[in-house]
C-alpha atoms as a PDB file:
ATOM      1  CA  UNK A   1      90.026 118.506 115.877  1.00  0.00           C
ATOM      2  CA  UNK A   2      90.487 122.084 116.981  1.00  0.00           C
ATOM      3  CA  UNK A   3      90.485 122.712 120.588  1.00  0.00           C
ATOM      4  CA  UNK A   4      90.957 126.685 121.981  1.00  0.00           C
ATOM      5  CA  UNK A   5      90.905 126.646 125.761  1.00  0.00           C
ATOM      6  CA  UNK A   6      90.775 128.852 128.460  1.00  0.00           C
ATOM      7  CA  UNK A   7      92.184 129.418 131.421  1.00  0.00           C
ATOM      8  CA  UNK A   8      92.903 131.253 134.831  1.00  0.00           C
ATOM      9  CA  UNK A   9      89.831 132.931 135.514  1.00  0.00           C
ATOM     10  CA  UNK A  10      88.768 133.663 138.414  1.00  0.00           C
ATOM     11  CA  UNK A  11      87.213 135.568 141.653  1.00  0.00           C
ATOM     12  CA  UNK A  12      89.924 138.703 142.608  1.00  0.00           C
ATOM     13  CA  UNK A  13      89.847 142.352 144.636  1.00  0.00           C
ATOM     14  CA  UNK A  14      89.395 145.729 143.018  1.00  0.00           C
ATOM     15  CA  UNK A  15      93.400 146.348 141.938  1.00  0.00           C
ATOM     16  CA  UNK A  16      94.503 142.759 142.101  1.00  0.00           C
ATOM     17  CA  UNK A  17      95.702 140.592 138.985  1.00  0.00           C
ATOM     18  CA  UNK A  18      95.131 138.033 137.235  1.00  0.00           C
ATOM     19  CA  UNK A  19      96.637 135.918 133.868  1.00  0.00           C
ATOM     20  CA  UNK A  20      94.622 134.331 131.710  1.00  0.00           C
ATOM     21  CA  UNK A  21      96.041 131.727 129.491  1.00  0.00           C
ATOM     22  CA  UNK A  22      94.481 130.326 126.018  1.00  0.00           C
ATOM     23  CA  UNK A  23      96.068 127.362 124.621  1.00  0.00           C
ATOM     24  CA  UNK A  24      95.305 125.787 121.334  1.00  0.00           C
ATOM     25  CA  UNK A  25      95.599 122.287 119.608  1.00  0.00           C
ATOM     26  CA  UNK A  26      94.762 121.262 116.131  1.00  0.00           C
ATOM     27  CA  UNK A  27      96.527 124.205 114.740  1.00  0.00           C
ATOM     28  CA  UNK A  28      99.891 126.241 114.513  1.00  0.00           C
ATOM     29  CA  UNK A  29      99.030 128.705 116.805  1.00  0.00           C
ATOM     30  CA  UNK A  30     101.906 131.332 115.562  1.00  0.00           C
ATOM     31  CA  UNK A  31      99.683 131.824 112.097  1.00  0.00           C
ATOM     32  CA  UNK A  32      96.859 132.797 113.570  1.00  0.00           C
ATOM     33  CA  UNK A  33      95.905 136.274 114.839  1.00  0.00           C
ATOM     34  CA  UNK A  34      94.576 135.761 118.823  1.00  0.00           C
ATOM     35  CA  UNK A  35      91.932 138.000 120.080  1.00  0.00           C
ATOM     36  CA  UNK A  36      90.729 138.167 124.001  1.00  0.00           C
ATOM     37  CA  UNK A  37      87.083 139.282 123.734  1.00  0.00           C
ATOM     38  CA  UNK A  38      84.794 140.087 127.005  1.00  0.00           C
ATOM     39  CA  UNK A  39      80.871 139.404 127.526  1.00  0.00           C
ATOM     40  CA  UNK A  40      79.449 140.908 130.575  1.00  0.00           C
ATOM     41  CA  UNK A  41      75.801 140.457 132.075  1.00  0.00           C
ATOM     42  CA  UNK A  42      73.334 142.320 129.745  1.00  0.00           C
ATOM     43  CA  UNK A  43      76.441 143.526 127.239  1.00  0.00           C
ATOM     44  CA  UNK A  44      77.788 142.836 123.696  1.00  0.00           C
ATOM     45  CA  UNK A  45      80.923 141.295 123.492  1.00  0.00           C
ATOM     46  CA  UNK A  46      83.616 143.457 123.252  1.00  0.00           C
ATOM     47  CA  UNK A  47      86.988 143.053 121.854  1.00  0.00           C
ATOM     48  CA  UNK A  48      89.914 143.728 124.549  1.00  0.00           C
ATOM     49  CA  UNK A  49      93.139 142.805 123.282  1.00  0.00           C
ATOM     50  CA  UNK A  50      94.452 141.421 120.205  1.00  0.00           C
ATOM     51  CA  UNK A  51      98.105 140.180 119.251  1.00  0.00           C
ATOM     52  CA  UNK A  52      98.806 139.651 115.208  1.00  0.00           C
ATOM     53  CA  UNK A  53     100.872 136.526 114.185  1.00  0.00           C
ATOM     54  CA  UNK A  54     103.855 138.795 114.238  1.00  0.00           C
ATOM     55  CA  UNK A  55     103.664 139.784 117.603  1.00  0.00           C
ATOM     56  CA  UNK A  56     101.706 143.690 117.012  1.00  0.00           C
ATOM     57  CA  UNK A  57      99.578 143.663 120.074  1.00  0.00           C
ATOM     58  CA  UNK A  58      96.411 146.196 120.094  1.00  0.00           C
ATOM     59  CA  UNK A  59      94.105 147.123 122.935  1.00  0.00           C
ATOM     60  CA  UNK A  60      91.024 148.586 123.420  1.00  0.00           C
ATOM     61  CA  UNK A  61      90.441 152.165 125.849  1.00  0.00           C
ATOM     62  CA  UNK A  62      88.991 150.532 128.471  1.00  0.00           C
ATOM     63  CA  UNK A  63      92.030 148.120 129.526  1.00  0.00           C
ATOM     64  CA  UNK A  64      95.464 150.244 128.053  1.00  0.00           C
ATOM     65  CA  UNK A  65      98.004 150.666 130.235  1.00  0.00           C
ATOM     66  CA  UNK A  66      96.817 147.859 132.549  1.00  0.00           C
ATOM     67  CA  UNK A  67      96.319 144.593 130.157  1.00  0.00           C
ATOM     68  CA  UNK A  68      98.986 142.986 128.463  1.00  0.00           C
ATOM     69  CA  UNK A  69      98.586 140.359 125.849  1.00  0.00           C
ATOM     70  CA  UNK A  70     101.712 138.002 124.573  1.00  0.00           C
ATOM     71  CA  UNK A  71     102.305 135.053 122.790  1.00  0.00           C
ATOM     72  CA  UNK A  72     104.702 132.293 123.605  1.00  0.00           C
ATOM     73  CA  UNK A  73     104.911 130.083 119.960  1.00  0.00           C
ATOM     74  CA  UNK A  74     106.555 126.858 121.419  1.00  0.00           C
ATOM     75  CA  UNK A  75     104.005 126.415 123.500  1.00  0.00           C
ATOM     76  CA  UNK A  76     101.284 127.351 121.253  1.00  0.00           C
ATOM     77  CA  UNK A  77      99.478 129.803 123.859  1.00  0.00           C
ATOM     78  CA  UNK A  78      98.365 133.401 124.301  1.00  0.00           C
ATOM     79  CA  UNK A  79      98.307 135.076 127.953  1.00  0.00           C
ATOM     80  CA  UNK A  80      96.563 137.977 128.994  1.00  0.00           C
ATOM     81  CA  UNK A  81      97.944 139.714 132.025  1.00  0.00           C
ATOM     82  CA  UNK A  82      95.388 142.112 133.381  1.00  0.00           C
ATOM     83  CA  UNK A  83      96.149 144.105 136.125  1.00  0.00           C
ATOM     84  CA  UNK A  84      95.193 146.813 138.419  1.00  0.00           C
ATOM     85  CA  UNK A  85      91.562 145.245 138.153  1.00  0.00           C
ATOM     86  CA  UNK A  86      88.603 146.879 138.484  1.00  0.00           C
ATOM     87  CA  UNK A  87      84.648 145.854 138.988  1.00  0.00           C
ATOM     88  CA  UNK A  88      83.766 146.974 135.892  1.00  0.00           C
ATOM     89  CA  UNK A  89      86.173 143.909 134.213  1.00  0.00           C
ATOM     90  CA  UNK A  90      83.774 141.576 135.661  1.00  0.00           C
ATOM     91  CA  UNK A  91      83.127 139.543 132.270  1.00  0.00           C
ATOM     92  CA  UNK A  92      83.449 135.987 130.509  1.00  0.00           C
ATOM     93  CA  UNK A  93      86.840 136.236 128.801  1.00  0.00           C
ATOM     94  CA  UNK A  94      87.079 134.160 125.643  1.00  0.00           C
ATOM     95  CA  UNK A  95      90.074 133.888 123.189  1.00  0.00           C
ATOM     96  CA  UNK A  96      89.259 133.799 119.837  1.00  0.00           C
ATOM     97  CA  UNK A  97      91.979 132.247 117.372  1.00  0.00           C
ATOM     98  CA  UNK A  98      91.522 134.038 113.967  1.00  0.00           C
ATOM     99  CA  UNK A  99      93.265 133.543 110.387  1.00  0.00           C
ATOM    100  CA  UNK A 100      89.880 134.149 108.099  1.00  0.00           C
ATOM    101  CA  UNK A 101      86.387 133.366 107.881  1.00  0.00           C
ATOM    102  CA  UNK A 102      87.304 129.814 107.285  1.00  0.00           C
ATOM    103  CA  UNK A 103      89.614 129.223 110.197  1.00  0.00           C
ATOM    104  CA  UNK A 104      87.687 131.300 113.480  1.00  0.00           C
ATOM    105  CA  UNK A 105      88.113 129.616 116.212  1.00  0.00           C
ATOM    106  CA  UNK A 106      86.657 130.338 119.562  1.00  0.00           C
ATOM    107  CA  UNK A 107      87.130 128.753 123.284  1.00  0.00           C
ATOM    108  CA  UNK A 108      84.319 128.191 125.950  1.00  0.00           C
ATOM    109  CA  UNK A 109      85.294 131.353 128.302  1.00  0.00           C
ATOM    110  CA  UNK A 110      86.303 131.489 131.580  1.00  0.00           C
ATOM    111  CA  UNK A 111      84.967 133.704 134.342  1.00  0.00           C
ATOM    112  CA  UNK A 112      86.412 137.107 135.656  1.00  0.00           C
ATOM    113  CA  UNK A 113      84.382 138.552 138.936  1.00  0.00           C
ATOM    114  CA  UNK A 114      86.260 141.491 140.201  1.00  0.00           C
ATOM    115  CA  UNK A 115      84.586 142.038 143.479  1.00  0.00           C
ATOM    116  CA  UNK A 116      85.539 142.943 147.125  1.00  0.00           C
END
């Protein structure tokens, strides 16, 4: 059985930080593309960082220069260091473990609140 999970969400200040951390079981992890996607109140979800198989990471406007997204194989996880945070992050932040229509995997989110 395939398991994505999600971790180190959280309540933090405008500028603080926060790592998230998305683990998988069931699958080799370092074959699939990993995706961090973000839902907020009354919004679409919107893809904010993305890290090919091979290590290419991509990120959307919104978070450049103050995400970064990396993979550590041998322990079959993804991270997402966000930094400099800002209200407008508040969001559920889900990784989303993707090799094709077949294998698209998703976790159960975990909470950001960026708030003072």
């Amino acid at each position: 059985q395939v398991q994505v999970v999600e971790s180190g969400g959280g309540l933090v200040q405008p500028g603080g930080s926060l790592r998230l951390s998305c683990a998988a079981s069931g699958i080799d992890f370092r074959l699939y593309h990993t995706n961090w996607y973000r839902q907020a109140p009354g919004k679409q979800r919107e893809l904010v960082a993305a890290i090919t198989n091979v290590g290419s990471a991509y990120y959307s406007n919104s978070v450049k220069d103050r995400f970064t997204i990396s993979r550590d194989n041998p322990k079959n996880a993804v991270y997402l260091q966000m930094n400099s945070l800002k209200p407008e992050d508040t969001a559920v932040y889900y990784c989303n473990a993707h090799m094709n229509s077949e294998n698209d995997f998703w976790g159960q989110g975990t909470q950001v609140t960026v708030s003072s």
